[in-house]
Structure formats: structure tokens, C-alpha cells
N, C-alpha and C. Protein backbone atom coordinates (compact mmCIF):
# COMPACT_ATOMS: atom_id res chain seq x y z
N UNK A 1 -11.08 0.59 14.90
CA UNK A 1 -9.85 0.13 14.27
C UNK A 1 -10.18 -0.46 12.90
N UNK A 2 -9.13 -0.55 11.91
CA UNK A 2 -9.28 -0.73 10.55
C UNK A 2 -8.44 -1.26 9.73
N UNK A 3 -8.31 -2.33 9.44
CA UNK A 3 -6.77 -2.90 8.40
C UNK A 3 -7.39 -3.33 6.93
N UNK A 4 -6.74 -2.64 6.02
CA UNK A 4 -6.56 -2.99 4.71
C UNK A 4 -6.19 -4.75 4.22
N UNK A 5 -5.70 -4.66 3.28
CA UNK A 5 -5.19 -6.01 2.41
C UNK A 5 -4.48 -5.19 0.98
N UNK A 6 -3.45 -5.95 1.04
CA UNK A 6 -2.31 -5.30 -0.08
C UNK A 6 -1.85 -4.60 -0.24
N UNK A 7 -1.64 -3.43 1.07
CA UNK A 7 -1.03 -2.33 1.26
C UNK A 7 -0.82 -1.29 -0.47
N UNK A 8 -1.45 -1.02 -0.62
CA UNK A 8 -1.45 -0.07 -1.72
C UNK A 8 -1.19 1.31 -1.46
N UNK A 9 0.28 1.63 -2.12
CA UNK A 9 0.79 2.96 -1.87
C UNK A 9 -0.23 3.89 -1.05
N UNK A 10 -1.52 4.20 -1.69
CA UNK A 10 -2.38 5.22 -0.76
C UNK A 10 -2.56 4.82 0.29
N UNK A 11 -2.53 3.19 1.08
CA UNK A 11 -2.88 2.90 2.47
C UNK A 11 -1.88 3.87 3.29
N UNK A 12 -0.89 4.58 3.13
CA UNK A 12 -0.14 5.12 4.24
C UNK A 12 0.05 6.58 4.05
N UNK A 13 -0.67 7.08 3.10
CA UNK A 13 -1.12 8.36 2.83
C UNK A 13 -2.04 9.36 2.88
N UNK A 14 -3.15 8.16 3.92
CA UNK A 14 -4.51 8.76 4.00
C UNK A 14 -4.26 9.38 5.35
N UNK A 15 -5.44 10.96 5.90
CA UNK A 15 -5.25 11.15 6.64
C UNK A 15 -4.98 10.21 8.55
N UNK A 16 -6.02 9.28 8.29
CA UNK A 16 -5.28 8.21 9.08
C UNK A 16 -4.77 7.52 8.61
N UNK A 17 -3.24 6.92 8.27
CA UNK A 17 -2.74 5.71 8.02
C UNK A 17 -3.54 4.32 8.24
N UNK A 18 -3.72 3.31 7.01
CA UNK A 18 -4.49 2.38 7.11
C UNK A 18 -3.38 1.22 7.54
N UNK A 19 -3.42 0.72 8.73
CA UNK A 19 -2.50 -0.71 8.79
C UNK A 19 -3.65 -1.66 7.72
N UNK A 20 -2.53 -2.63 7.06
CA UNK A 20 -2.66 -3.36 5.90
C UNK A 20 -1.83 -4.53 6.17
N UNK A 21 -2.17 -5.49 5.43
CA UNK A 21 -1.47 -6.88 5.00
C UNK A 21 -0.69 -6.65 3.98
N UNK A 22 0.45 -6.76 3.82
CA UNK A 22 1.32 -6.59 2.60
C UNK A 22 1.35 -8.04 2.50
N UNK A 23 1.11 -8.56 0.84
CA UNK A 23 1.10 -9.83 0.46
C UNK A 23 2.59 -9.54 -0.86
N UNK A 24 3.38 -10.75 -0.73
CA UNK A 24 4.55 -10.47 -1.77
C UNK A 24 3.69 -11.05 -3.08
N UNK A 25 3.87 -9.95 -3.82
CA UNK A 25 3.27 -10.32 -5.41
C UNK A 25 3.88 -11.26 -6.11
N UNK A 26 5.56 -10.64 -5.97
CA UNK A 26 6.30 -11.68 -7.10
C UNK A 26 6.34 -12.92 -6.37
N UNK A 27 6.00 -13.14 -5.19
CA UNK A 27 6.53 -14.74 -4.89
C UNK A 27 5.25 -15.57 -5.47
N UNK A 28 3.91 -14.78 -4.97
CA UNK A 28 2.42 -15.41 -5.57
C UNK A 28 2.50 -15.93 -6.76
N UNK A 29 3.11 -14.71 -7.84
CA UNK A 29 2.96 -15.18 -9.26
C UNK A 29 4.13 -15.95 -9.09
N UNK A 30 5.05 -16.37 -9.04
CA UNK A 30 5.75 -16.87 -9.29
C UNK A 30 5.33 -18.48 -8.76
N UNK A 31 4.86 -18.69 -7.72
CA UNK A 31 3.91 -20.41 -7.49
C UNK A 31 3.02 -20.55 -8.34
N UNK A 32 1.97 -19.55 -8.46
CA UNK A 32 1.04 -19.26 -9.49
C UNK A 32 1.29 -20.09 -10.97
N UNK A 33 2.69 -19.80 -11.31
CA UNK A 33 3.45 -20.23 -12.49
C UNK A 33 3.56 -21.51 -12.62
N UNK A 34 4.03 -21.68 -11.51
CA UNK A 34 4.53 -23.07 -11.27
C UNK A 34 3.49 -24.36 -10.98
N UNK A 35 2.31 -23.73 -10.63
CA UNK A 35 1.34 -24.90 -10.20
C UNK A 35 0.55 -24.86 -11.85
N UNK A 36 0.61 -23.97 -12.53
CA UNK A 36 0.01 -23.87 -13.99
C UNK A 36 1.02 -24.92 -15.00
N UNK A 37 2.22 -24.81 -14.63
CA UNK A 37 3.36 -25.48 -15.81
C UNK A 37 3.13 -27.21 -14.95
N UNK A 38 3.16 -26.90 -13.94
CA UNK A 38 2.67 -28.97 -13.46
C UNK A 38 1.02 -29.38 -14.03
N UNK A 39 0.26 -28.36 -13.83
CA UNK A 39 -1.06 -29.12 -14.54
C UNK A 39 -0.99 -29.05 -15.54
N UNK A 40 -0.78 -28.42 -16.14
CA UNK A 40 -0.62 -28.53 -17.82
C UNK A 40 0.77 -30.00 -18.12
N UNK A 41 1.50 -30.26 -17.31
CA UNK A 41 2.10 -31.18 -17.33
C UNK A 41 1.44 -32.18 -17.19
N UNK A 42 0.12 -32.64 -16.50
CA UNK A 42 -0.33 -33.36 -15.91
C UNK A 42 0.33 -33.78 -14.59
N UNK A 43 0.55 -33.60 -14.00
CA UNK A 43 1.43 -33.84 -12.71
C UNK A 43 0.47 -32.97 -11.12
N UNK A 44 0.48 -33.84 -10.18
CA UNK A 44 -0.51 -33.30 -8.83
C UNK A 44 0.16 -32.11 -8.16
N UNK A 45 -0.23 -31.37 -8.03
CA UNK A 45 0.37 -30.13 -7.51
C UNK A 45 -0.86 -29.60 -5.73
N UNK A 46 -0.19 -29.00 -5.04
CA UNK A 46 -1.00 -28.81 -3.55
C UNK A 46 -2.24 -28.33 -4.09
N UNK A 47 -3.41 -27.99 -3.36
CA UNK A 47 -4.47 -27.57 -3.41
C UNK A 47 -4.38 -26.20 -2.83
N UNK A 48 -3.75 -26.33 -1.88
CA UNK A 48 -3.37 -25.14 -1.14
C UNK A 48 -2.23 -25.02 -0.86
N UNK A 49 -1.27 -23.37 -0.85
CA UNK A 49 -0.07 -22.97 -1.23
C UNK A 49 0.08 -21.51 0.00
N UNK A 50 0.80 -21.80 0.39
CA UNK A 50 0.82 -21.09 2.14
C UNK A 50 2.10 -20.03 1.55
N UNK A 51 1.97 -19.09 1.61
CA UNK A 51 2.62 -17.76 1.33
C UNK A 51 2.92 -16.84 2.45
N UNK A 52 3.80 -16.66 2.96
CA UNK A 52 4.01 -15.66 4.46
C UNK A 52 3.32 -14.27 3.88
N UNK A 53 3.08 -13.59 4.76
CA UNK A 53 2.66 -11.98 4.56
C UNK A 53 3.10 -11.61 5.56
N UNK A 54 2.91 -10.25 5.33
CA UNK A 54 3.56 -8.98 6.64
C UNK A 54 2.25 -8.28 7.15
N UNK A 55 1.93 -8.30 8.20
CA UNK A 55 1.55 -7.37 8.71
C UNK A 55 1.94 -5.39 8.79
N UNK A 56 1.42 -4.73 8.49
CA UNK A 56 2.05 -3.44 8.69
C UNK A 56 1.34 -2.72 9.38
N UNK A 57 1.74 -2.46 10.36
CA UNK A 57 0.87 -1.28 11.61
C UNK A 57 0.97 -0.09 11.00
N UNK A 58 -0.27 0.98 11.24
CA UNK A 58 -0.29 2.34 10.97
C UNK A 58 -1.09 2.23 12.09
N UNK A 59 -1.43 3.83 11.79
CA UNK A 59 -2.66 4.46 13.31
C UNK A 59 -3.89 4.24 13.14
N UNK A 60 -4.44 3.55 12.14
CA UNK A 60 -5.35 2.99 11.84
C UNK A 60 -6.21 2.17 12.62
N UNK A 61 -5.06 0.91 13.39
CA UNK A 61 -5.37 -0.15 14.34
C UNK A 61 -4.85 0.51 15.51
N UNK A 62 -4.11 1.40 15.86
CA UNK A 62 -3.84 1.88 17.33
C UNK A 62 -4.91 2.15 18.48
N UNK A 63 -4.31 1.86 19.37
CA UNK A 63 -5.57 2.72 20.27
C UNK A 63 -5.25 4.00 20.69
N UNK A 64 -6.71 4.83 20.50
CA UNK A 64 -6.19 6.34 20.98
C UNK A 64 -6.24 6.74 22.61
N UNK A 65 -6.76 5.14 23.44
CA UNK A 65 -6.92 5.47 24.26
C UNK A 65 -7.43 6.48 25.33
């Protein structure tokens, strides 16, 4: 079994489908932004910034049993 990270168009085009982590880009950059405009503010911003992701199954991780 085999899972990617960032689901990139070719993960679901290969002869086995790769299950992957789809991570949302625009929400990343968009905290990304925001923790840059508070330090440059001087202002404390998290250390760490918890972002949901998706899981995406292909036949990649299946069992062929």
C-alpha cells in the first residue's frame, strides 16, 4: 500500500491510482499571510497552526486481497 501528499493532478492518473492527502493551498497561504502581517507587526502569533486535510482513497491503499 502507498499514499502520496498533495494530491497532484497525476496522483489519480497513474496506472494504479495513488491515495493522497489533499492539503487546501489557499487556506495555508492565506494563515501563512496572516502570521507574517502580525510579526512584522510585532504582535505573538501560534507556533503552530492546525489546518484540516482530506484524505483521498484510490487503489493504491486498497487491499487486493
Amino acid at each position: 500500500m502507498v499514499v502520496g501528499y498533495d494530491d497532484i493532478p497525476f496522483s489519480s492518473c497513474l496506472e494504479v491510482p495513488l491515495t493522497t492527502v489533499r492539503i487546501p493551498k489557499k487556506q495555508m497561504g492565506e494563515k501563512a499571510i496572516s502570521v507574517l502581517e502580525k510579526k512584522i507587526d510585532g504582535q505573538k502569533c501560534d507556533s503552530q497552526l492546525k489546518i484540516p486535510v482530506e484524505l483521498v482513497i484510490r487503489q493504491s491503499s486498497l487491499s487486493t486481497g
